[in-house]
N, C-alpha and C. Protein backbone atom coordinates (compact mmCIF):
# COMPACT_ATOMS: atom_id res chain seq x y z
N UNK A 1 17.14 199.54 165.76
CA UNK A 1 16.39 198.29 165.83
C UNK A 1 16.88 197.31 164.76
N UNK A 2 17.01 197.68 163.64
CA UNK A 2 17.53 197.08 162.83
C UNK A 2 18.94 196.66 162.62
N UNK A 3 19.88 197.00 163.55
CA UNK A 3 21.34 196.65 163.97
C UNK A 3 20.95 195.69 165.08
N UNK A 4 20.06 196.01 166.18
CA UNK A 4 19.75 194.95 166.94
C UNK A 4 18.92 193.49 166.87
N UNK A 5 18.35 193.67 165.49
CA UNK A 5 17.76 191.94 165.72
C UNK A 5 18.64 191.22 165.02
N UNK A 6 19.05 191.50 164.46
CA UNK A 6 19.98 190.53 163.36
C UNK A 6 21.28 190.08 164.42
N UNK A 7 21.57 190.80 165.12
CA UNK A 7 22.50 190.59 166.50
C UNK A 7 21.63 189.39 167.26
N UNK A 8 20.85 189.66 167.36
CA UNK A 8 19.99 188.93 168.20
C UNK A 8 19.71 187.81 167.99
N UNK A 9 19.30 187.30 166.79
CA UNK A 9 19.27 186.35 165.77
C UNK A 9 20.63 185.72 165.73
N UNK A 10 21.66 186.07 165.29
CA UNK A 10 22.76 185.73 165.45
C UNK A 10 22.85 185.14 166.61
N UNK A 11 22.47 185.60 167.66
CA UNK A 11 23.33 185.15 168.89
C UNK A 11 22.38 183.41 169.48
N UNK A 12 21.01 183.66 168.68
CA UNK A 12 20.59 182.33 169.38
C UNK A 12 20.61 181.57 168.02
N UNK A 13 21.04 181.71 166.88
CA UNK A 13 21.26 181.08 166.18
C UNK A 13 21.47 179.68 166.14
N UNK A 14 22.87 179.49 167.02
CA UNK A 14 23.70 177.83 166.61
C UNK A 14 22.48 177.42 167.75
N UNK A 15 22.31 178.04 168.68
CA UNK A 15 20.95 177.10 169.81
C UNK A 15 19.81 176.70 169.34
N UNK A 16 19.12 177.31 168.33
CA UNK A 16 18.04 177.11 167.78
C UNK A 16 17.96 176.17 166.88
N UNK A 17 19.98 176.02 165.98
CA UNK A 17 19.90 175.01 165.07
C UNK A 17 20.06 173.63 166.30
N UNK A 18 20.75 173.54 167.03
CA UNK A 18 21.03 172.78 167.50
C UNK A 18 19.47 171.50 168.68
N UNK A 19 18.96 172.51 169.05
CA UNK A 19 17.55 172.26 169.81
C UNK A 19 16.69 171.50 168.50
N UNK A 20 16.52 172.53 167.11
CA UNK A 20 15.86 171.76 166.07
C UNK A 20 16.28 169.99 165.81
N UNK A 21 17.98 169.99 165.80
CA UNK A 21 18.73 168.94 165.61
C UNK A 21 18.57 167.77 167.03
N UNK A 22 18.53 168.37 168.08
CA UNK A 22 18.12 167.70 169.29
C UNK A 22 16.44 166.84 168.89
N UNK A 23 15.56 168.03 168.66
CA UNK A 23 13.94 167.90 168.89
C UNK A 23 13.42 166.75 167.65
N UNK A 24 14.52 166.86 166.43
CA UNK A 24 14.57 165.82 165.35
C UNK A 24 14.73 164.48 165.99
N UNK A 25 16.06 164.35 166.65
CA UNK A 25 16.48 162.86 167.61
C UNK A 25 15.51 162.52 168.04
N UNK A 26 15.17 163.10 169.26
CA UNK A 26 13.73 162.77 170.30
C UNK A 26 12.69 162.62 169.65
N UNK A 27 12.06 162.61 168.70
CA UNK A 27 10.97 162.58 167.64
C UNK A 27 11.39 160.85 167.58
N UNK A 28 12.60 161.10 166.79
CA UNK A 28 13.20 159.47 166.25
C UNK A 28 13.12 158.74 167.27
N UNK A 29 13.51 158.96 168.91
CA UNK A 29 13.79 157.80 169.93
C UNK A 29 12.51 157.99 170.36
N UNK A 30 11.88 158.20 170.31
CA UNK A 30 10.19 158.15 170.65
C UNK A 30 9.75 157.33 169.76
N UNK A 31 9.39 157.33 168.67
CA UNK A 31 8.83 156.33 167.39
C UNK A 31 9.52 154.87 168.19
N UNK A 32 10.95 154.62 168.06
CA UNK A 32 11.63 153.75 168.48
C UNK A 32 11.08 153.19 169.45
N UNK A 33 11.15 153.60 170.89
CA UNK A 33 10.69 153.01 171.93
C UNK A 33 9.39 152.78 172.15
N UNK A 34 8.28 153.60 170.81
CA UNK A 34 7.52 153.13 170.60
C UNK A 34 7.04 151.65 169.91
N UNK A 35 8.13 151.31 169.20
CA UNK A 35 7.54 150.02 168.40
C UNK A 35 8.66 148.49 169.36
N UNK A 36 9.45 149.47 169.85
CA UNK A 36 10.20 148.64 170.89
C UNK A 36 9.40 147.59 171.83
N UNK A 37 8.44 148.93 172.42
CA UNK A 37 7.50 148.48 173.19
C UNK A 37 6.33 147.80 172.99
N UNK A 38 5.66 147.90 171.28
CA UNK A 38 4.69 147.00 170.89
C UNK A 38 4.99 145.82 170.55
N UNK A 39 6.37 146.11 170.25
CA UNK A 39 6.81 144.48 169.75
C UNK A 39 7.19 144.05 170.92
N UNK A 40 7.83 144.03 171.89
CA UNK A 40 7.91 143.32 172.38
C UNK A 40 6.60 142.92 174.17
N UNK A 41 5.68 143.66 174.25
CA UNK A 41 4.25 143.07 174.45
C UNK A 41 4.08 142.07 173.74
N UNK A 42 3.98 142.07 172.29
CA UNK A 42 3.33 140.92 171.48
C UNK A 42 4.09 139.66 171.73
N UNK A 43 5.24 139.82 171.80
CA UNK A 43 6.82 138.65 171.43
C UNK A 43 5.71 138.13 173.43
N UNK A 44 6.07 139.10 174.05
CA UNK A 44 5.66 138.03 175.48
C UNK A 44 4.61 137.67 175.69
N UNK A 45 3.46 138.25 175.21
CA UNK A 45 1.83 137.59 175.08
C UNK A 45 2.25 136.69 173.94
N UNK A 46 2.66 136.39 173.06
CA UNK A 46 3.09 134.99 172.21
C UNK A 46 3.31 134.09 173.55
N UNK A 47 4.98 134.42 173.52
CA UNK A 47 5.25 133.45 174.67
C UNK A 47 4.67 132.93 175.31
N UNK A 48 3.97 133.54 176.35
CA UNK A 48 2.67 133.24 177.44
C UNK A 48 1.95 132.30 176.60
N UNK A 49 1.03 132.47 175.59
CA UNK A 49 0.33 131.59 174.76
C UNK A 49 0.82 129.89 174.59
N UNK A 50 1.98 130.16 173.83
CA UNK A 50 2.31 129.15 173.85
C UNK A 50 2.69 128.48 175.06
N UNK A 51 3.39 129.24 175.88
CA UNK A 51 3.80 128.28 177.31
C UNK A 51 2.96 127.89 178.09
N UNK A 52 1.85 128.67 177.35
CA UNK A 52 0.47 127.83 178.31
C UNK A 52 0.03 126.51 177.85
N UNK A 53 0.65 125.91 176.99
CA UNK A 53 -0.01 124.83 176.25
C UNK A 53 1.30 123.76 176.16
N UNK A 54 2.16 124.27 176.59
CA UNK A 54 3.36 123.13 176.87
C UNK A 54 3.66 122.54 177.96
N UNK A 55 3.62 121.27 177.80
CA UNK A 55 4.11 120.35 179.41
C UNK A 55 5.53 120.93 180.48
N UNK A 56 5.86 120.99 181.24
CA UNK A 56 6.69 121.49 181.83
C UNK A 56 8.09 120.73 181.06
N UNK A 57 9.13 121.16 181.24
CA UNK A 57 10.50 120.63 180.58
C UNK A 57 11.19 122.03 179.85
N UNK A 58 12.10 121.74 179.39
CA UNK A 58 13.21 122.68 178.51
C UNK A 58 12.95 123.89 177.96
N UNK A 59 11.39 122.99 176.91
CA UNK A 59 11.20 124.08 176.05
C UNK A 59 10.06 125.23 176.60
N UNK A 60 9.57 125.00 177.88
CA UNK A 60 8.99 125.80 178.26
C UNK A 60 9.62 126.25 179.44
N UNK A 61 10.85 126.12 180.17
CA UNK A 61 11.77 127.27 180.74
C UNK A 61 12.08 128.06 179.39
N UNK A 62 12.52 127.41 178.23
CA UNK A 62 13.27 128.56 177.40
C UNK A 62 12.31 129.45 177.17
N UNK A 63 10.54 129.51 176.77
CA UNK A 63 10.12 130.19 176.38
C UNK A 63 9.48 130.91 177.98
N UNK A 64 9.61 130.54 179.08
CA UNK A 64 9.75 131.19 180.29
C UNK A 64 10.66 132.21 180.10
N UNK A 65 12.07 132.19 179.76
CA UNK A 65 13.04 133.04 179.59
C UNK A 65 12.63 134.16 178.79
N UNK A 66 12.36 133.79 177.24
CA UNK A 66 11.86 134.71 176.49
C UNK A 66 10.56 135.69 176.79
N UNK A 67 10.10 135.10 177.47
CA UNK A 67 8.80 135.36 178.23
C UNK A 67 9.31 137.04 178.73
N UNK A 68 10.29 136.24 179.99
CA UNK A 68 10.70 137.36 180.87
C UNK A 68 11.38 138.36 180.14
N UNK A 69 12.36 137.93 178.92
CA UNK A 69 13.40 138.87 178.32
C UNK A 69 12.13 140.09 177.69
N UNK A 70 11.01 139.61 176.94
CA UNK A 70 10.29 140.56 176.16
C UNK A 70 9.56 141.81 177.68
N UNK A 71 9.45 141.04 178.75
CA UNK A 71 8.59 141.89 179.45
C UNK A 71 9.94 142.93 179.80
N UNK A 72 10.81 142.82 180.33
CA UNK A 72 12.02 143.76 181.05
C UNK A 72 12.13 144.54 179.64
N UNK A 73 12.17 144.37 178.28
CA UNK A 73 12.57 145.07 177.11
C UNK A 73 11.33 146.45 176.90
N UNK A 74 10.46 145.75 177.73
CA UNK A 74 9.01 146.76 177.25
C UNK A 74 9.05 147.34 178.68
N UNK A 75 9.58 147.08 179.65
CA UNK A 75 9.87 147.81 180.83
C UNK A 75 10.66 148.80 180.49
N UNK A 76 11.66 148.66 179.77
CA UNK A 76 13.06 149.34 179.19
C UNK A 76 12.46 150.51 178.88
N UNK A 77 11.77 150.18 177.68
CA UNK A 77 11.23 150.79 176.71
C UNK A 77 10.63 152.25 177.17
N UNK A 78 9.42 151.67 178.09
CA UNK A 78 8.50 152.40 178.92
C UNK A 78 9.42 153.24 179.75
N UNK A 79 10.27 153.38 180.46
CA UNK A 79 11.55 154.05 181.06
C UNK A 79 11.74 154.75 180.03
N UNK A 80 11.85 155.07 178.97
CA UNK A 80 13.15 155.61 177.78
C UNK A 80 11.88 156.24 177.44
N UNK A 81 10.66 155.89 177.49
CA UNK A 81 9.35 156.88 176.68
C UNK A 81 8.92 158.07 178.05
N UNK A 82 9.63 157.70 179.62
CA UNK A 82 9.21 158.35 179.99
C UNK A 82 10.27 159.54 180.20
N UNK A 83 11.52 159.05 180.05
CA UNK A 83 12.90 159.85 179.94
C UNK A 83 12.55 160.84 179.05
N UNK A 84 12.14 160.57 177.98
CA UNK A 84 11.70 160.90 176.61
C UNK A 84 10.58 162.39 177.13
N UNK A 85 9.97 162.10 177.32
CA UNK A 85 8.75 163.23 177.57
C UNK A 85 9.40 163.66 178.68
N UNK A 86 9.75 163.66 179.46
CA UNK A 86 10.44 164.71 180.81
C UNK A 86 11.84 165.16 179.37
N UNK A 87 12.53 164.97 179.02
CA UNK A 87 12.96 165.53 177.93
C UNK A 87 12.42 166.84 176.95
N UNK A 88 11.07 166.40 176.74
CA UNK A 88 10.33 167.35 175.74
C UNK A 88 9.54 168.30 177.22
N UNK A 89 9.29 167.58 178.01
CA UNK A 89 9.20 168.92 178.96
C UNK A 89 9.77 169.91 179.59
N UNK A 90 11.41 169.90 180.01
CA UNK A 90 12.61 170.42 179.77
C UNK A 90 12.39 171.66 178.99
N UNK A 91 12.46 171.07 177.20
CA UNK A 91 12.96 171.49 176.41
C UNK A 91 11.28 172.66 176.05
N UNK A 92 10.41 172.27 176.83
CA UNK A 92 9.36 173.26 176.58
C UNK A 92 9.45 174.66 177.47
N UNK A 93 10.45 174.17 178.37
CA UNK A 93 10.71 175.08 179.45
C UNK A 93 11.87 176.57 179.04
N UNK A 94 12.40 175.57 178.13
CA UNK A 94 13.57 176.39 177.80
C UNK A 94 13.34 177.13 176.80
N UNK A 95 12.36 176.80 175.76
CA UNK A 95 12.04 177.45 175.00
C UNK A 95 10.73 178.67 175.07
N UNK A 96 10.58 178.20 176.22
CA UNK A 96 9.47 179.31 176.97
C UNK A 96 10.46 180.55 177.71
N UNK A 97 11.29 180.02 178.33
CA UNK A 97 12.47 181.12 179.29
C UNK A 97 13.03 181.39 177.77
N UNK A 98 13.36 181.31 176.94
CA UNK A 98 14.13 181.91 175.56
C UNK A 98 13.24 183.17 174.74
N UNK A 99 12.31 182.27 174.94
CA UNK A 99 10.74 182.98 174.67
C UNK A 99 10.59 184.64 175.00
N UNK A 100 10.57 184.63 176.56
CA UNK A 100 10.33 185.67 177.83
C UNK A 100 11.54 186.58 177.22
N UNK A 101 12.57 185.81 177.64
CA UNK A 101 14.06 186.63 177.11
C UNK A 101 14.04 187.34 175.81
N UNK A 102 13.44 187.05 174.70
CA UNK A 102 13.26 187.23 173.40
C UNK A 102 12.89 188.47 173.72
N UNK A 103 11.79 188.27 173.83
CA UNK A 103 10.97 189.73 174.60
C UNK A 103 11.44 190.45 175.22
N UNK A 104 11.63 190.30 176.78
CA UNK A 104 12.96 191.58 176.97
C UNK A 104 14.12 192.16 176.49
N UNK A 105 14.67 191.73 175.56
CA UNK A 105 15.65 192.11 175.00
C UNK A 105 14.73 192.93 173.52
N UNK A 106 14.14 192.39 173.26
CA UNK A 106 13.17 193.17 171.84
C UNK A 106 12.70 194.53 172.96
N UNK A 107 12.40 194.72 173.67
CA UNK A 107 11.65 196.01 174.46
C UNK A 107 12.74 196.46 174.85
N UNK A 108 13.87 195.76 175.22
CA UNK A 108 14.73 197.03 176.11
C UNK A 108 15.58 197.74 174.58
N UNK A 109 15.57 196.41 173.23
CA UNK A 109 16.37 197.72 171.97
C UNK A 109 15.25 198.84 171.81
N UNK A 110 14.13 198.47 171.51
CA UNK A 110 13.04 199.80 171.58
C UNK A 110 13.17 200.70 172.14
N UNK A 111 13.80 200.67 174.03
CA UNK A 111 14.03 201.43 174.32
C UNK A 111 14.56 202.30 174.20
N UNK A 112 16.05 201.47 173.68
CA UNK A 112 17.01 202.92 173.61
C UNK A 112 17.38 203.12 172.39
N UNK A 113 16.17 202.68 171.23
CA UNK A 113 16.11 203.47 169.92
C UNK A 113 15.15 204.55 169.96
């Protein structure tokens, strides 16, 4: 038993560092597309505000534009938060099947110690 976990360990080793190093990122692009997405709600409810109070002409196509650019960015966003969690659901999967595996392999060295 004791020749076999340290084998064992070894062998999911670089996966475990690597998933930690993965599950670090996704933490980070989550926060991200989190403030992605608050800021730019606010940037287009600005917009809106003000373009509600301007006569038609230039400066209210441009802030029409900006308008639209903040809503597609928080569309973006919302896409990438949902990429994001089907990501961490994946990765709950795999670490559940690693899980199971853990276990059979711990019962079958028992066995044939």
């Amino acid at each position: 038993m004791s020749i076999i976990l340290p084998f064992w360990r070894s062998k999911w080793g670089p996966l475990l560092k690597l998933k930690d190093e993965v599950e670090t990122i996704i933490d980070k692009a989550e926060e991200v597309t989190d403030i992605v997405e608050k800021v730019a709600g606010q940037v287009e409810e600005v917009a809106d505000d003000i373009g509600n109070h301007l006569p038609e002409g230039r400066l209210k196509n441009a802030l029409q534009i900006v308008e639209d650019m903040a809503q597609n960015t928080a569309d973006g966003a919302r896409l990438a938060g949902d990429l994001i969690d089907k990501v961490e659901e994946v990765e709950g999967k795999v670490e559940s099947w690693m899980g199971e595996n853990s276990i059979d392999e711990e019962a079958a060295a028992k066995d044939q110690a």
